[in-house]
C-alpha atoms as a PDB file:
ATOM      1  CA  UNK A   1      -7.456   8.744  -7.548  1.00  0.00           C
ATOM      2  CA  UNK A   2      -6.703   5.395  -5.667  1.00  0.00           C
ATOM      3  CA  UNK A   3      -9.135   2.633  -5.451  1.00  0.00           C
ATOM      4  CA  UNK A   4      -8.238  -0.698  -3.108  1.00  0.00           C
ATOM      5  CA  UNK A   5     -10.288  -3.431  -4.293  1.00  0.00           C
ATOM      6  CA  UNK A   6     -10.301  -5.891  -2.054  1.00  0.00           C
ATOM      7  CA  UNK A   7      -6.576  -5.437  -1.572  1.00  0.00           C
ATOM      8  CA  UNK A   8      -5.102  -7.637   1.360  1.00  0.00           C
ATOM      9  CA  UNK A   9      -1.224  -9.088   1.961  1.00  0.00           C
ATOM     10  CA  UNK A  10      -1.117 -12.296   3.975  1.00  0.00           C
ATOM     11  CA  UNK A  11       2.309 -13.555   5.220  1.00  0.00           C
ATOM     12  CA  UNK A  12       1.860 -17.591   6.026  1.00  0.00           C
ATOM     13  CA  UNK A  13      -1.368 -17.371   8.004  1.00  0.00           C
ATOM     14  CA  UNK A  14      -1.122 -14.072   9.234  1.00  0.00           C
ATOM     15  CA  UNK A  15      -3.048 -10.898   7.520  1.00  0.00           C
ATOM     16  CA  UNK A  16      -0.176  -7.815   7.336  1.00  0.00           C
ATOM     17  CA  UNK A  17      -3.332  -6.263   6.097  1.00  0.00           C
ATOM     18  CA  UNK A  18      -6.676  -7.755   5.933  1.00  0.00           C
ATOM     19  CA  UNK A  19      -8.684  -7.120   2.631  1.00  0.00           C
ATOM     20  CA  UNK A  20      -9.959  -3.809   2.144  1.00  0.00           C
ATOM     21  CA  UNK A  21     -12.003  -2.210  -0.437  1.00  0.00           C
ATOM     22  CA  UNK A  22     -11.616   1.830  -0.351  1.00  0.00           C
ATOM     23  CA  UNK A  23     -11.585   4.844  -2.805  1.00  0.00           C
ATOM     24  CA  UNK A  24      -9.606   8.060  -2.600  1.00  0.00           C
ATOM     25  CA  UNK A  25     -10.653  10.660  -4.690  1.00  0.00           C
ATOM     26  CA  UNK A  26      -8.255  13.705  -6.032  1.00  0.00           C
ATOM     27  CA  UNK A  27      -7.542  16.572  -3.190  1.00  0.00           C
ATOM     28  CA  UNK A  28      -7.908  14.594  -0.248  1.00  0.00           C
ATOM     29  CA  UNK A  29      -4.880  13.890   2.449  1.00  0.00           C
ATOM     30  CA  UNK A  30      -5.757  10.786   3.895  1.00  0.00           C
ATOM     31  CA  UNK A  31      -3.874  10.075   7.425  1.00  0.00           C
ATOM     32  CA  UNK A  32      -2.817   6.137   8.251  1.00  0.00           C
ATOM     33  CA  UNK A  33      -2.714   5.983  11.805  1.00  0.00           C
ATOM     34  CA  UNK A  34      -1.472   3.271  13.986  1.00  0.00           C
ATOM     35  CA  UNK A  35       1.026   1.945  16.130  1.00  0.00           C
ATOM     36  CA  UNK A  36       4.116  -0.360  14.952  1.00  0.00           C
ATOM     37  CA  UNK A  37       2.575  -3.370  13.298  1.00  0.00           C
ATOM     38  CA  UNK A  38      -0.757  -2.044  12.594  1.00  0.00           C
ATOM     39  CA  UNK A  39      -0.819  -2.047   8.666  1.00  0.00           C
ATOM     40  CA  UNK A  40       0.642   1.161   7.783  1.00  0.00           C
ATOM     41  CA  UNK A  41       3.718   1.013   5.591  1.00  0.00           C
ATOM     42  CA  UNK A  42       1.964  -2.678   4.099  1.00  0.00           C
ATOM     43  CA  UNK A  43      -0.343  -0.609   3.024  1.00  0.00           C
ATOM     44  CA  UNK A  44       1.655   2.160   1.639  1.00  0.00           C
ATOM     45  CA  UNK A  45       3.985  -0.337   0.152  1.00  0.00           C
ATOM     46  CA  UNK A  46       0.948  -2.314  -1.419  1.00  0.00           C
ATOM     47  CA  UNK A  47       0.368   1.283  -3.067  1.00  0.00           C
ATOM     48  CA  UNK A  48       3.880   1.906  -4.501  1.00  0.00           C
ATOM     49  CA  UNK A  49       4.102  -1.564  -5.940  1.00  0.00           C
ATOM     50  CA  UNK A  50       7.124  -2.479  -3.590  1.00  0.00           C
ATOM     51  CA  UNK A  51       5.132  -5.594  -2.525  1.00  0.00           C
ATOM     52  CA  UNK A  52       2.135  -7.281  -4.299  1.00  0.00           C
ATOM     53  CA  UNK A  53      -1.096  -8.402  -3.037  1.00  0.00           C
ATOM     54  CA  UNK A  54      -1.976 -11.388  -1.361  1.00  0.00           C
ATOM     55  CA  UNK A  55      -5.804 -10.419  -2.912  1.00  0.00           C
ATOM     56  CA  UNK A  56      -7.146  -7.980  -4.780  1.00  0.00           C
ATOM     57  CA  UNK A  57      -5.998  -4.873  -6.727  1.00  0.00           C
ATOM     58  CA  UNK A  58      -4.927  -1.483  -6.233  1.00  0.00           C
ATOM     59  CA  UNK A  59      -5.759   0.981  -8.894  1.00  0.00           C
ATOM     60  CA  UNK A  60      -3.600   4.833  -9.450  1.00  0.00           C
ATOM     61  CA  UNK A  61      -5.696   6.716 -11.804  1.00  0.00           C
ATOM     62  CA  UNK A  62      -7.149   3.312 -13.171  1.00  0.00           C
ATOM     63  CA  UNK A  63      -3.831   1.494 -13.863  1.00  0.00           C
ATOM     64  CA  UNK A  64      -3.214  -1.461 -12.069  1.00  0.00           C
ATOM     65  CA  UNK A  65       0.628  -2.648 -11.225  1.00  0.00           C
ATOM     66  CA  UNK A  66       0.514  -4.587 -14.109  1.00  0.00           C
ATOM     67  CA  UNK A  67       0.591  -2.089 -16.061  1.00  0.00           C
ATOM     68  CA  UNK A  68       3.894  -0.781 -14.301  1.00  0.00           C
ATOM     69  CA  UNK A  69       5.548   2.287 -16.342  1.00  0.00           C
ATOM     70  CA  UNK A  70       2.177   3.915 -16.134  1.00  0.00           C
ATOM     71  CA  UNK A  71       1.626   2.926 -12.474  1.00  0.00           C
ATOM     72  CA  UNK A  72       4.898   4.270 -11.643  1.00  0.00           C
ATOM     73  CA  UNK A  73       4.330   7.586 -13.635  1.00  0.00           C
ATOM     74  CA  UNK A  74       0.984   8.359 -11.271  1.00  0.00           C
ATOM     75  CA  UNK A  75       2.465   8.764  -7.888  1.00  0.00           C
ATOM     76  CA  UNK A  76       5.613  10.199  -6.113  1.00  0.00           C
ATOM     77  CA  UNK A  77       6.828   8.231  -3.134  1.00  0.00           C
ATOM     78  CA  UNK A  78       8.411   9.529   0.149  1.00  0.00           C
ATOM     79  CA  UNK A  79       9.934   6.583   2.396  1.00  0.00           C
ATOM     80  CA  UNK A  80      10.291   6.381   6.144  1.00  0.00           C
ATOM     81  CA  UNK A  81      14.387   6.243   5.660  1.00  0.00           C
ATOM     82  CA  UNK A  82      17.067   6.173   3.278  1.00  0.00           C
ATOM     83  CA  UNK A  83      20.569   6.223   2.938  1.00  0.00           C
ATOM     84  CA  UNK A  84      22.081   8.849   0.411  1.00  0.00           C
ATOM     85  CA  UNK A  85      25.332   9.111  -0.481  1.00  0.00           C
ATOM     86  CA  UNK A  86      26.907  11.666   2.474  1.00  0.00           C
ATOM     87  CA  UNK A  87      29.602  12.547  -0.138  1.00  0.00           C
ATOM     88  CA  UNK A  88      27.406  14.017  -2.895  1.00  0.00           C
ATOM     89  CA  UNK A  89      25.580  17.510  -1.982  1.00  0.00           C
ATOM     90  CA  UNK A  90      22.138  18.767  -2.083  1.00  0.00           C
ATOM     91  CA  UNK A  91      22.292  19.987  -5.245  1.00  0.00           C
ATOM     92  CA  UNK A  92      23.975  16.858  -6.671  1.00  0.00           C
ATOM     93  CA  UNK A  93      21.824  15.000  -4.671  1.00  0.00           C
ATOM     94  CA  UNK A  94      18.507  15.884  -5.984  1.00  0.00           C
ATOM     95  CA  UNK A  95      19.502  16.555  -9.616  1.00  0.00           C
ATOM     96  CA  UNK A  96      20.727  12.822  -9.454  1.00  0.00           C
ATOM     97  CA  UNK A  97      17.344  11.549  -8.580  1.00  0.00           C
ATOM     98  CA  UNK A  98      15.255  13.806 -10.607  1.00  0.00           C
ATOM     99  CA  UNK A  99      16.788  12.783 -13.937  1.00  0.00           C
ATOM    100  CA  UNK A 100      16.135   8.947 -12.414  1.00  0.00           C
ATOM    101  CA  UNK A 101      12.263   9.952 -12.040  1.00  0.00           C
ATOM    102  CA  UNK A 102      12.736  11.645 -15.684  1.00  0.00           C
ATOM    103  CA  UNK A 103      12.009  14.930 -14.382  1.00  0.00           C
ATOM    104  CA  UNK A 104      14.068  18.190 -14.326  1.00  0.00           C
ATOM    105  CA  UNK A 105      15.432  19.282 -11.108  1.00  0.00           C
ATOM    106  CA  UNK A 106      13.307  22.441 -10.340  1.00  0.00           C
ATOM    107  CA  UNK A 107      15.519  24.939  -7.915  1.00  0.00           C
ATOM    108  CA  UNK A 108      11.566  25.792  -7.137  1.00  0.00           C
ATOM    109  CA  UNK A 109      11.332  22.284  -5.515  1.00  0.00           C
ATOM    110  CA  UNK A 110      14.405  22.914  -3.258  1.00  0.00           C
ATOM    111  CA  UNK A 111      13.480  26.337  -2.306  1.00  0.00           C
ATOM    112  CA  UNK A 112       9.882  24.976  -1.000  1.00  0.00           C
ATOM    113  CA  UNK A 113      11.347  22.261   1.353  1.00  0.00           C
ATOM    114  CA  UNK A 114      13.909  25.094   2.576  1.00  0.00           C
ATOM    115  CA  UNK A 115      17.154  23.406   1.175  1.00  0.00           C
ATOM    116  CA  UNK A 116      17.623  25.929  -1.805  1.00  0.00           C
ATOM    117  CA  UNK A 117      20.376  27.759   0.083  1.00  0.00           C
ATOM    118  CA  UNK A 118      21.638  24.706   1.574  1.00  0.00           C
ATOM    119  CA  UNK A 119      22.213  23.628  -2.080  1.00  0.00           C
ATOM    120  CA  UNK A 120      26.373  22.772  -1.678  1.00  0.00           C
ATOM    121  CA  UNK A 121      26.129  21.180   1.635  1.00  0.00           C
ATOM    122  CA  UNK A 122      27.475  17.472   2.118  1.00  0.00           C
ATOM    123  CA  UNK A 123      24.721  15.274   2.780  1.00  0.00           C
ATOM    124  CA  UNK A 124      26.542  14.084   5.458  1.00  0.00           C
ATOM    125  CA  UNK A 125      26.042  17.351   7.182  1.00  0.00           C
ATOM    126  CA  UNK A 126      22.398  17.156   6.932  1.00  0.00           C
ATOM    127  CA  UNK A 127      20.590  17.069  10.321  1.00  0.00           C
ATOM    128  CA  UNK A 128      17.509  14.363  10.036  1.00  0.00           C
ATOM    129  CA  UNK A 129      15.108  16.737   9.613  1.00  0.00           C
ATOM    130  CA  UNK A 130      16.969  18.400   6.308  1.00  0.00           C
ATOM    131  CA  UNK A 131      17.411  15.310   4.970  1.00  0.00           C
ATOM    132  CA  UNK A 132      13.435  14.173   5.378  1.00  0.00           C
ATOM    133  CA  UNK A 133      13.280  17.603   3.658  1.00  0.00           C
ATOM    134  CA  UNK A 134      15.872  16.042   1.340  1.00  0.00           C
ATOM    135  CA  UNK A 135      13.298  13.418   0.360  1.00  0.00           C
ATOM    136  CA  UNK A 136      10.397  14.820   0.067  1.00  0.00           C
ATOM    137  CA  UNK A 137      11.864  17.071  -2.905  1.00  0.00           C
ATOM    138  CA  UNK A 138      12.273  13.608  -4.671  1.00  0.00           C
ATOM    139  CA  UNK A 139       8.517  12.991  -4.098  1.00  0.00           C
ATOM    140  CA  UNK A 140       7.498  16.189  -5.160  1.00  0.00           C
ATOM    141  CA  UNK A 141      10.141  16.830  -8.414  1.00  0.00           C
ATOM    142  CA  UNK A 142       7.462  15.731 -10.945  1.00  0.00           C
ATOM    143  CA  UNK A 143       4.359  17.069  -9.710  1.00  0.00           C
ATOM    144  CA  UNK A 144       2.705  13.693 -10.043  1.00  0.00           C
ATOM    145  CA  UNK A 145      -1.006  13.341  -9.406  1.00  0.00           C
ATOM    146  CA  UNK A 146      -0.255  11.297  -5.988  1.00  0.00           C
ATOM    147  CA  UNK A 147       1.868  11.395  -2.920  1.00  0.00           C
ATOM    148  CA  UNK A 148       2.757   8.435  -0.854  1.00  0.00           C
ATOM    149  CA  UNK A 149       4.264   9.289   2.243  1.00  0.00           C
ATOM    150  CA  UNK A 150       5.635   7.275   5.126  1.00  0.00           C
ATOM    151  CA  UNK A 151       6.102   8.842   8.229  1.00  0.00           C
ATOM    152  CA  UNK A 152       6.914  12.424   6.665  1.00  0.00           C
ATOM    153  CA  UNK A 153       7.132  14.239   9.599  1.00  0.00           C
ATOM    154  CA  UNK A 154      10.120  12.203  11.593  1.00  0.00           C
ATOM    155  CA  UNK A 155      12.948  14.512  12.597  1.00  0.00           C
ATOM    156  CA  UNK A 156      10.764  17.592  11.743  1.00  0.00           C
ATOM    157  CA  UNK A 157      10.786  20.618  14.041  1.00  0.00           C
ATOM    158  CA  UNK A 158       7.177  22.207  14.923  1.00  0.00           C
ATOM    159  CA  UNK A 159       8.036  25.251  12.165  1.00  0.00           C
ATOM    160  CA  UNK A 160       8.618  22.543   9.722  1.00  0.00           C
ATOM    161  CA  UNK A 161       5.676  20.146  10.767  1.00  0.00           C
ATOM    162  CA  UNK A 162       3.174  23.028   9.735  1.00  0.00           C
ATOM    163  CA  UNK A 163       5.553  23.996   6.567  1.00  0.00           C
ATOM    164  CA  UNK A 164       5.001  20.663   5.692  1.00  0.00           C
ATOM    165  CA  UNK A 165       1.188  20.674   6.288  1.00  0.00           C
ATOM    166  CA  UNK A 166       1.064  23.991   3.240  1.00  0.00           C
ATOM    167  CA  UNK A 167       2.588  22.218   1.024  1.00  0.00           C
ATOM    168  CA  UNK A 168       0.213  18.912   1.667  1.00  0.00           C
ATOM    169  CA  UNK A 169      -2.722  21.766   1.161  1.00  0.00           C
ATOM    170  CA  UNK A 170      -1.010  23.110  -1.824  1.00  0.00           C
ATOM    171  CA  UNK A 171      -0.600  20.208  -3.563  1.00  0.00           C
ATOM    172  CA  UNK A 172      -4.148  18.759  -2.439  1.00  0.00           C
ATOM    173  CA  UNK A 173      -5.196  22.416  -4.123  1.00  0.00           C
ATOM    174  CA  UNK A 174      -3.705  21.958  -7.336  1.00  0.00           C
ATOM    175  CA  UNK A 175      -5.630  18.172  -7.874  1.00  0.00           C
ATOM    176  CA  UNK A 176      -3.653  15.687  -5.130  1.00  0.00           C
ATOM    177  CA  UNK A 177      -4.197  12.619  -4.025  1.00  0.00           C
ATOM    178  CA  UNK A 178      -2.173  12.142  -0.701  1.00  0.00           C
ATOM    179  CA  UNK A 179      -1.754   9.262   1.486  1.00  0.00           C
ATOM    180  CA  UNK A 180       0.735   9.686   4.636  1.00  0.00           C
ATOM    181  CA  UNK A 181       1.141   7.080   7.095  1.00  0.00           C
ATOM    182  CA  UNK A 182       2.250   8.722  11.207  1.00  0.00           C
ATOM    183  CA  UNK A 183       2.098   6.969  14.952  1.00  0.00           C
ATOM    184  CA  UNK A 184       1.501  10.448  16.384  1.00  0.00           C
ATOM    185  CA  UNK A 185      -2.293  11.324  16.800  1.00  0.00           C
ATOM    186  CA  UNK A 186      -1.245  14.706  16.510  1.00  0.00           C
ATOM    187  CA  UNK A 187      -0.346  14.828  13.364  1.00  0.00           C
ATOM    188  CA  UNK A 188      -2.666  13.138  11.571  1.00  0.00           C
ATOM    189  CA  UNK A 189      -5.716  15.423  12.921  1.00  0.00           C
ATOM    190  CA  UNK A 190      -3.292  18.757  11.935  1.00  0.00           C
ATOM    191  CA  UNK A 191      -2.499  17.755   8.557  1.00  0.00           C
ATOM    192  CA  UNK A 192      -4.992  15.832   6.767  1.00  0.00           C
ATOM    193  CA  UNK A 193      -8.955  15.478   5.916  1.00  0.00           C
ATOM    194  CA  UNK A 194      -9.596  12.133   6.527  1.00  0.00           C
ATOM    195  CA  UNK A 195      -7.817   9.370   9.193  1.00  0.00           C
ATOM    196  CA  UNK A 196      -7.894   5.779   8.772  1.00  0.00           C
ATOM    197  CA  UNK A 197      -7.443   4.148  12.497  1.00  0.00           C
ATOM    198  CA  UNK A 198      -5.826   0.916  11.930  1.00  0.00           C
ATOM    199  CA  UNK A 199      -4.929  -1.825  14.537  1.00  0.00           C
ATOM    200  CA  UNK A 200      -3.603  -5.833  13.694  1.00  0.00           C
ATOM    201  CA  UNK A 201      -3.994  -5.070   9.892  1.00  0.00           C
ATOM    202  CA  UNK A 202      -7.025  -3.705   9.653  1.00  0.00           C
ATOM    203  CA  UNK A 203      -9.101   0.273   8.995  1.00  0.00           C
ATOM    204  CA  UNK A 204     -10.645  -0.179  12.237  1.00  0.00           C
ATOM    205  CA  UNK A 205     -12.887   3.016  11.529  1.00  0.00           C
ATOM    206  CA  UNK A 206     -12.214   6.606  10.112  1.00  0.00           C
ATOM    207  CA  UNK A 207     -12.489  10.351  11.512  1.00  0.00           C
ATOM    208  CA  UNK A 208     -13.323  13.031   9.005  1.00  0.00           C
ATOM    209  CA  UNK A 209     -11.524  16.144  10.104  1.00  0.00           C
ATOM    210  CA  UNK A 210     -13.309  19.460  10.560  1.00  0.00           C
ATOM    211  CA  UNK A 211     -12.036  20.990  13.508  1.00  0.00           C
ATOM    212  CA  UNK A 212      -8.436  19.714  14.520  1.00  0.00           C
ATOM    213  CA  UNK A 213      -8.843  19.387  18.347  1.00  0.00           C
ATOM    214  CA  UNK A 214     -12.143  17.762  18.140  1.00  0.00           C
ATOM    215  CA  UNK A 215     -10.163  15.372  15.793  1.00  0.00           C
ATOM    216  CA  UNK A 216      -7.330  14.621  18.232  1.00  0.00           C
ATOM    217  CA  UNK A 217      -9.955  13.585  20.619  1.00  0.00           C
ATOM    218  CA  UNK A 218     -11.656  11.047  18.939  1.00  0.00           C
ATOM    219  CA  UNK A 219      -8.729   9.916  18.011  1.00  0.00           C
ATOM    220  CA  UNK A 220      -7.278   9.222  21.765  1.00  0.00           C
ATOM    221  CA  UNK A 221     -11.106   8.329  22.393  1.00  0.00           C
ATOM    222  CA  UNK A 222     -10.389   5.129  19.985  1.00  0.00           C
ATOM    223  CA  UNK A 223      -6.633   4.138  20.497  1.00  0.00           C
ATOM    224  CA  UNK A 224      -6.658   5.138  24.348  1.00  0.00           C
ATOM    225  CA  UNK A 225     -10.273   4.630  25.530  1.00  0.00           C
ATOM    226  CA  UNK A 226     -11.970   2.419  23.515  1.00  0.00           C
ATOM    227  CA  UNK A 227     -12.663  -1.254  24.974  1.00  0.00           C
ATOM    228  CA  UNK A 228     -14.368  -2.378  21.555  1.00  0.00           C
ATOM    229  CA  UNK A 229     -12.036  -4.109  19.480  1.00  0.00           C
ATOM    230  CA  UNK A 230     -14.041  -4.948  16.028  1.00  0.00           C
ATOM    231  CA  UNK A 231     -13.617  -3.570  12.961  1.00  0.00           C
ATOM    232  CA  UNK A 232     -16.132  -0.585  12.333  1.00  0.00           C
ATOM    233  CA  UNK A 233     -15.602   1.802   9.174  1.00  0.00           C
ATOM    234  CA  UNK A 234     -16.668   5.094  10.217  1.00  0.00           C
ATOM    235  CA  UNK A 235     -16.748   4.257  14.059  1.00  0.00           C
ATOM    236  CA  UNK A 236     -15.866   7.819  14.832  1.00  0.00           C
ATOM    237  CA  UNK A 237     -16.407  10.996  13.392  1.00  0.00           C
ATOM    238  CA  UNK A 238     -15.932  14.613  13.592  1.00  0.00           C
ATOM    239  CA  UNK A 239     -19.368  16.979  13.514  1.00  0.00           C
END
């Protein structure tokens, strides 16, 4: 579970991400959606601890950041980018950063993003999309009780876009709690329950998804259409 309290990051004068006070309860998937500059990865960030509140607190499971080995134990964290070493291969790769997350690396966890018989490549010779693939094995090695994901879907072809999408379901199944942050309207109505429309900083309202087309249109409806630019939880909604 992840509760925002109040949780806001100011830089100077300016709001990265104006307070908000929201709960997320086990087996949801929970879309941020925005374009550049509208809150996303602050908010993400604000989650994994990489940056600390201007106000408030965030809560994983009911530990707060100051309590930071526990924290870090509740949630496994997927960035938008990152460099590994091109030399080392999959296999090296992933056992390398399972033993830092204290977890065994789980040929199960390689065969699931599709990398299993990939194992001995170079990293080097990774397309983008493998090595997205690449990192979210690192987010899922120790089966922790939430996913943070930023932008999980770059580089992904459409197969892998819904491969992706099971394994968000299958993990939401088995107790969950996933936040993923995407730009593309698409994505956020085909892979998650809940979207959280931001703009400037702020959850400018929500759609709760139930069909995934009608989804996609309220969502262009707001980003596209809308003339109203105030901050309205819930200001659209699937039926």
């Amino acid at each position: 579970m992840i509760n925002c309290v109040d949780v806001g990051k100011k830089y100077g004068n300016t709001w990265s991400l104006h307070p908000i006070r929201e709960e997320i309860n086990p087996g949801r998937i929970v879309a941020l959606c925005g374009s550049n500059g509208a809150g996303k990865s602050t908010l993400l960030n604000l989650m994994n601890g990489t940056i600390e509140p201007s106000t408030g607190v965030i809560q994983l499971n009911g530990y707060t950041i100051k309590q930071r080995t526990k924290y870090n134990q509740n949630f496994g964290y997927m960035p938008d980018d990152f460099s590994f070493d091109g030399a080392w291969t999959v296999e090296e790769t992933f056992a390398y950063y399972s033993f830092l997350q204290g977890a065994r690396p789980i040929p199960k966890i390689l065969e699931r993003v599709g990398l299993y018989e990939h194992k001995q490549k170079r990293v080097a010779e990774l397309s983008k999309g493998m090595r997205q693939r690449l990192l979210l094995s690192q987010a899922l090695v120790s089966e922790p009780d939430i996913l943070l994901l930023d932008e999980p879907t770059n580089g992904l072809d459409p197969i892998w876009m819904h491969t992706l999408g099971d394994i968000l379901r299958q993990e939401a199944e088995r107790g969950a709690t996933i936040v993923f942050s995407t730009h593309q309207l698409d994505v956020a109505a085909m892979l998650s329950d809940e979207v959280w429309m931001m703009r400037a900083g702020s959850v400018c309202g929500k759609v709760y998804v139930q069909e995934e087309q009608a989804a996609y249109e309220r969502l262009r409806e707001f980003f596209f259409e809308s003339k109203d630019d105030t901050c309205q939880i819930d200001v659209a909604r699937t039926k």
